[in-house]
C-alpha atoms as a PDB file:
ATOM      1  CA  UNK A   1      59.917 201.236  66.726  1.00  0.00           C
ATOM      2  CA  UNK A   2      62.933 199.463  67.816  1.00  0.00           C
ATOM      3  CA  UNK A   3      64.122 196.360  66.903  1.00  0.00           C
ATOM      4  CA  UNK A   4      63.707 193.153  69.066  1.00  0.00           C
ATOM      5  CA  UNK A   5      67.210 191.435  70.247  1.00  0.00           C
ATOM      6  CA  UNK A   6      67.741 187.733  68.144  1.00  0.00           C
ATOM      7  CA  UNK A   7      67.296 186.331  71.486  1.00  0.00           C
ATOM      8  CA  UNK A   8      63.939 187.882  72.479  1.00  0.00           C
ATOM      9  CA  UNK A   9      62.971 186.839  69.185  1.00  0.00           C
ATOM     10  CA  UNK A  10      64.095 183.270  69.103  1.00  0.00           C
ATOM     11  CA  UNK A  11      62.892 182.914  72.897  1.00  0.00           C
ATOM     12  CA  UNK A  12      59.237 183.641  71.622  1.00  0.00           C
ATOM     13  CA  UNK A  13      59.333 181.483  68.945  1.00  0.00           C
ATOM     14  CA  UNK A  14      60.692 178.575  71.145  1.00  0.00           C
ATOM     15  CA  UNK A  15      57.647 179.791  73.512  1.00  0.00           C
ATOM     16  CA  UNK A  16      55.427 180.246  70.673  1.00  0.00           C
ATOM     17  CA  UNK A  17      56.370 176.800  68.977  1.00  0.00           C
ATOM     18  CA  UNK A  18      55.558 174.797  72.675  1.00  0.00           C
ATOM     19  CA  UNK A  19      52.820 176.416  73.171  1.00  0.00           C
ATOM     20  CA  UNK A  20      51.583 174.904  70.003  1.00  0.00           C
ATOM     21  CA  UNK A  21      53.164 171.521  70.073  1.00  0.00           C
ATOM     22  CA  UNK A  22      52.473 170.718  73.838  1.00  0.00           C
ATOM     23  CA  UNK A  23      48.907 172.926  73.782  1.00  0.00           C
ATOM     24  CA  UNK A  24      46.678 173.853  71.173  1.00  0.00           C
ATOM     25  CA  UNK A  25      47.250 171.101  68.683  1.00  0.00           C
ATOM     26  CA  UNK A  26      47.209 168.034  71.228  1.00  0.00           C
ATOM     27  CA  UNK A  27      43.549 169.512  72.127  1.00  0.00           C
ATOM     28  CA  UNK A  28      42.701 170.042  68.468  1.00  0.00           C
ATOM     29  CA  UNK A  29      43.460 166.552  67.939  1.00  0.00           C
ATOM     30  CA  UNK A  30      41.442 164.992  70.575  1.00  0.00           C
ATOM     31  CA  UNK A  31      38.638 167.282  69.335  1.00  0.00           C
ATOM     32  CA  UNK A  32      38.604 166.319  65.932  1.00  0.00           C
ATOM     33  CA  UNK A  33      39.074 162.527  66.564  1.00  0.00           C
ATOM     34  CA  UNK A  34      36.079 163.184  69.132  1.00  0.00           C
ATOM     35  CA  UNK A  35      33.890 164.812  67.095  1.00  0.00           C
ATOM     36  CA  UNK A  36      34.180 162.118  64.645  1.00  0.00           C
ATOM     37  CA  UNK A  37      33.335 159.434  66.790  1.00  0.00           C
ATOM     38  CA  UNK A  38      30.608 161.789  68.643  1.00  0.00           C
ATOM     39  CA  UNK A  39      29.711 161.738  64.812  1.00  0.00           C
ATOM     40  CA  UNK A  40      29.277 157.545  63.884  1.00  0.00           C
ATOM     41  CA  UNK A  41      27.624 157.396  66.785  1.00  0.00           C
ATOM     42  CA  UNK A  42      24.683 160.038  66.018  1.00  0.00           C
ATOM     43  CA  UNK A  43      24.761 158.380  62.888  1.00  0.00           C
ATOM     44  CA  UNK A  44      24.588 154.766  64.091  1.00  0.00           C
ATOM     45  CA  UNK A  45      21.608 156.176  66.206  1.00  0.00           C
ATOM     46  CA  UNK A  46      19.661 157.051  63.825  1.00  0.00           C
ATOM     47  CA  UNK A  47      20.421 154.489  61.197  1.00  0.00           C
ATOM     48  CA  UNK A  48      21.400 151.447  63.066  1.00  0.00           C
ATOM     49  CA  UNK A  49      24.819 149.780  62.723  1.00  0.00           C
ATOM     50  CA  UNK A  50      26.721 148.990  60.165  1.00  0.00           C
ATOM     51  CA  UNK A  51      25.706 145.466  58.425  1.00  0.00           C
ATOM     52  CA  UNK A  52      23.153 143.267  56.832  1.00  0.00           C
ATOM     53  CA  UNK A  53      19.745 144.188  58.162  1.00  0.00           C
ATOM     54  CA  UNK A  54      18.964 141.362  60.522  1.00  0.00           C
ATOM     55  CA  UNK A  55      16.249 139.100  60.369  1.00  0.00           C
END
């Protein structure tokens, strides 16, 4: 198998590395930071907020 020119390389890691930075990891974010408030709020549901009990 031939090898790859250093600029077909390098051009899909620049490709590789924005698709990454710009794409996946942005939505990755947003999911985890989502899914952790989706989370306190199940949990404040069920349990009530956080606090002294009132009275």
């Amino acid at each position: 198998m031939p090898q790859a020119p250093r600029s077909k390389v390098r051009r899909r890691e620049l490709v590789a590395f924005l698709a990454l930075a710009f794409g996946i990891w942005p939505i990755v974010a947003v999911g985890v930071v989502g899914g952790y408030g989706f989370l306190v709020w199940m949990f404040q549901i069920v349990y009530g907020p956080p606090g002294p009990p009132g009275g």
